[in-house]
C-alpha atoms as a PDB file:
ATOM      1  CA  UNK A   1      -3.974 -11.149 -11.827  1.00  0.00           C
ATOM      2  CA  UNK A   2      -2.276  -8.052 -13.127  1.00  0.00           C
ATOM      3  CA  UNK A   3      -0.648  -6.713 -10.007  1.00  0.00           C
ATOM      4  CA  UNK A   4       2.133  -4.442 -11.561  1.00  0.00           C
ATOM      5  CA  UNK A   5      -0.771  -3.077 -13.510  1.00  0.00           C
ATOM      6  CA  UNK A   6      -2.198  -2.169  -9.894  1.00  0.00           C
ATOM      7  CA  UNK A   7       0.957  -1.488  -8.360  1.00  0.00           C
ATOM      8  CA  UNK A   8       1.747   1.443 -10.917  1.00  0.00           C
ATOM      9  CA  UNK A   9      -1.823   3.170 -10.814  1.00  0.00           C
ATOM     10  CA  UNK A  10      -1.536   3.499  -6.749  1.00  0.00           C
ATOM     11  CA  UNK A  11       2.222   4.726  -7.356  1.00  0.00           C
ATOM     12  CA  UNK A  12       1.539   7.366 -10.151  1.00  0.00           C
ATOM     13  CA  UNK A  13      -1.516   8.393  -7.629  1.00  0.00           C
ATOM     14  CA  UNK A  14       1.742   9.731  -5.221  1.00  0.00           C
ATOM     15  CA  UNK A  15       3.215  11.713  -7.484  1.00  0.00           C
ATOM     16  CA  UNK A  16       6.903  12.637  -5.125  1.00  0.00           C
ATOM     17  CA  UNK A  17       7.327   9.260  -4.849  1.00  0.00           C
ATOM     18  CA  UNK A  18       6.725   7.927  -8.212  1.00  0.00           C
ATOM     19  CA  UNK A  19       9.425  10.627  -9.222  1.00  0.00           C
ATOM     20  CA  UNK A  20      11.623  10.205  -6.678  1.00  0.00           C
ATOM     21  CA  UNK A  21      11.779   6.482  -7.564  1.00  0.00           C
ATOM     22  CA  UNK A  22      11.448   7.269 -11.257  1.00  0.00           C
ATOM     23  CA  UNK A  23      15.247   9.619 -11.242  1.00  0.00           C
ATOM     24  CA  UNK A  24      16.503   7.226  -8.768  1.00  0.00           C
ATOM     25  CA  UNK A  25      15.977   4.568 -11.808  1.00  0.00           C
ATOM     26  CA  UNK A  26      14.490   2.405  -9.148  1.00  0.00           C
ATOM     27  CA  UNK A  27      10.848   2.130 -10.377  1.00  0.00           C
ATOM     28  CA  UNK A  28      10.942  -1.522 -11.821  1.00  0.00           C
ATOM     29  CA  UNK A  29      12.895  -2.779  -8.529  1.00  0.00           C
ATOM     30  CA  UNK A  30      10.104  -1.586  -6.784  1.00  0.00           C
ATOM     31  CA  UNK A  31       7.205  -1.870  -8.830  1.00  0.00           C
ATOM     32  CA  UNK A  32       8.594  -5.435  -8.833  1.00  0.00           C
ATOM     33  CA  UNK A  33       8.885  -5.883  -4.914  1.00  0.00           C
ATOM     34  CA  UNK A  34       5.304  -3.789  -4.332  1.00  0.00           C
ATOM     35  CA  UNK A  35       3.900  -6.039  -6.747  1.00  0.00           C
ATOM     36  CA  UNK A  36       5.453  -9.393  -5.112  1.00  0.00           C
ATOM     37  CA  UNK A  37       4.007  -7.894  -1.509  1.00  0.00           C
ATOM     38  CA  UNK A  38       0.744  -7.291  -3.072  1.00  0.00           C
ATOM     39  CA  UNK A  39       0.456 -10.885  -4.232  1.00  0.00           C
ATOM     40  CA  UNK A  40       1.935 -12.379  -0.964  1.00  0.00           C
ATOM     41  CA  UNK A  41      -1.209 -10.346   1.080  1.00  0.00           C
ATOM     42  CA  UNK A  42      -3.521 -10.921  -1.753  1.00  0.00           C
ATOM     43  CA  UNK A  43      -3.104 -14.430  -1.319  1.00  0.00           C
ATOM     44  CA  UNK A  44      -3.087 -14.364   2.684  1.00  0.00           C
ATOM     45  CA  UNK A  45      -5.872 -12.655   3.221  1.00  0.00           C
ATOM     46  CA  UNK A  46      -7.967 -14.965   0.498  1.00  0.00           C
ATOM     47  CA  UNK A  47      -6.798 -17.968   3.642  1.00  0.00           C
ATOM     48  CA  UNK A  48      -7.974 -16.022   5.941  1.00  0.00           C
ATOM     49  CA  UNK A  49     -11.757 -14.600   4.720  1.00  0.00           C
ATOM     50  CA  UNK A  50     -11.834 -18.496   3.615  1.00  0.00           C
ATOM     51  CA  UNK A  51     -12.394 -19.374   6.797  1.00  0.00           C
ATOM     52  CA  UNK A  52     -13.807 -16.868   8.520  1.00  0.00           C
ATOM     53  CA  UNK A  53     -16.738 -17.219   5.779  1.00  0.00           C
ATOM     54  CA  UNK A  54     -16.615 -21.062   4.714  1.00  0.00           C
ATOM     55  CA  UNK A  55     -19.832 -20.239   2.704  1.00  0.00           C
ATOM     56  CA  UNK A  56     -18.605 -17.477   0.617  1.00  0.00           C
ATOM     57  CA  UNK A  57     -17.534 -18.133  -3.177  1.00  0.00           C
ATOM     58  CA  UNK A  58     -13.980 -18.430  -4.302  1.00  0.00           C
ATOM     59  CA  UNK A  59     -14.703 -15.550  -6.740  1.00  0.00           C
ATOM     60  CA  UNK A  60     -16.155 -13.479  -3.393  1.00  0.00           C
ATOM     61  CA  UNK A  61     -13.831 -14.675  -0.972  1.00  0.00           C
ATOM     62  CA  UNK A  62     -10.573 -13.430  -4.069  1.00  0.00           C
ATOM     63  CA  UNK A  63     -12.193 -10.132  -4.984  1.00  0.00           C
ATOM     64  CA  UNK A  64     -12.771  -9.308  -1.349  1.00  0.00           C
ATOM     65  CA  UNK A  65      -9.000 -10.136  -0.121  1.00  0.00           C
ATOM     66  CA  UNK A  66      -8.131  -8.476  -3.479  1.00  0.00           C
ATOM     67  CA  UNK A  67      -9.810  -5.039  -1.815  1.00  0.00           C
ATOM     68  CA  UNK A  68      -7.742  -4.970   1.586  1.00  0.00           C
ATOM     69  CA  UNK A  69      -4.643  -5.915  -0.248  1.00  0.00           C
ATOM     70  CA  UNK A  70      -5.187  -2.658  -2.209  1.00  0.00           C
ATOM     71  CA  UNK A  71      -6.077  -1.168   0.730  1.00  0.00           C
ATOM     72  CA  UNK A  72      -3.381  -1.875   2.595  1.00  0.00           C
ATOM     73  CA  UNK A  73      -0.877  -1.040  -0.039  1.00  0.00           C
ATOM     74  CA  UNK A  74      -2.560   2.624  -0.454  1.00  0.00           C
ATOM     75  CA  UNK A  75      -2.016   2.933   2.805  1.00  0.00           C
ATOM     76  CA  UNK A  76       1.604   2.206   2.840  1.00  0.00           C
ATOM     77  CA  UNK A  77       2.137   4.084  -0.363  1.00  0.00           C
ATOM     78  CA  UNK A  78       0.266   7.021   1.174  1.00  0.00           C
ATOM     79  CA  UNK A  79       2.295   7.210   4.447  1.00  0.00           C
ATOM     80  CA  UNK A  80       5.923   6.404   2.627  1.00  0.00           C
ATOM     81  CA  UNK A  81       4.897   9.185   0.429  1.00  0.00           C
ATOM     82  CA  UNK A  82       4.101  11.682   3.112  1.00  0.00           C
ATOM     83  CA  UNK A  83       7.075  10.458   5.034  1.00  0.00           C
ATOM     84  CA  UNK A  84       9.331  11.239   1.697  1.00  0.00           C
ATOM     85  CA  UNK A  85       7.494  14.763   1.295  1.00  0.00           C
ATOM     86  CA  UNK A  86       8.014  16.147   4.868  1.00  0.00           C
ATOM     87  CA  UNK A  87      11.232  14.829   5.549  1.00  0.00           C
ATOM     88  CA  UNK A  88      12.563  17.498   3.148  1.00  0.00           C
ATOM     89  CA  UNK A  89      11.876  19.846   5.416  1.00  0.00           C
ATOM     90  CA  UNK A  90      11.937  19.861   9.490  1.00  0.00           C
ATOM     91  CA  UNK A  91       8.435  19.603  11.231  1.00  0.00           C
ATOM     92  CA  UNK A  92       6.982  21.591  14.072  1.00  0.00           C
ATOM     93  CA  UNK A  93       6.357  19.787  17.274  1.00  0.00           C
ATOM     94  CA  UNK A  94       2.511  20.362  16.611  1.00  0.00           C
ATOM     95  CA  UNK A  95       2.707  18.628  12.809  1.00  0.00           C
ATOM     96  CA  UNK A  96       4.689  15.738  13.914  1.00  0.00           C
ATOM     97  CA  UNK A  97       2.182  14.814  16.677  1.00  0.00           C
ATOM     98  CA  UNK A  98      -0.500  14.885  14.525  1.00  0.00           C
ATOM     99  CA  UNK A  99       1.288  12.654  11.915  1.00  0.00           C
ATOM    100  CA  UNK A 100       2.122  10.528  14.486  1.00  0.00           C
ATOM    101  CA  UNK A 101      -1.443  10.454  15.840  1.00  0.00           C
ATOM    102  CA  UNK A 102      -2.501   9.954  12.643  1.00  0.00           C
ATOM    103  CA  UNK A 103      -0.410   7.165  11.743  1.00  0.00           C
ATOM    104  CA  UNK A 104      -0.933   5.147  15.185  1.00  0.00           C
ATOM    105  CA  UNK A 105      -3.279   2.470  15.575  1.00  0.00           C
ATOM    106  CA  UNK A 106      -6.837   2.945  17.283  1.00  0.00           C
ATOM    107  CA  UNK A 107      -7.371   0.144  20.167  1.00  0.00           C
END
């Protein structure tokens, strides 16, 4: 599995952060630790669609967890990113309740 590989295409998809990381000479420390997180919930949820679909393929069950590992890592990446961008400058009341809206779990 070529998780850096992964790990750098959703970074260079948030450009102020790739940057930001890229001057800070921290890319490879966290390319490395992305990738490491990716692997550890890669890996996790391939336990858990095991057995919530006993049936299912190991190829099926892998390419499946492989998705909502991504997934969840684009979402990370996308809300450290916009947390980066914006705290450059102060919010209005009105855009931080809607980033906080956005960013809270639905029950």
């Amino acid at each position: 599995m070529h998780y850096k590989t992964i790990v750098l295409e959703l970074l260079s998809q948030h450009s102020t952060l790739y940057e930001e990381l890229r001057l800070k000479r921290a890319l490879l420390q966290a390319l490395d630790r992305y990738s490491s997180d990716l692997k550890a919930r890669h890996d996790a949820w391939k336990s858990e669609r095991a057995q919530t679909k006993p049936a299912a393929s190991p190829i099926q069950v892998a390419s499946e967890a492989l998705e909502l590992a991504i997934e969840e890592l684009r979402n990370h990446l996308s809300a450290e990113s916009q947390i980066r961008s914006i705290s450059a400058e102060p919010l209005s009341l009105d855009e931080a309740i809607a980033y906080i809206r956005r960013h809270t779990p639905r029950v």
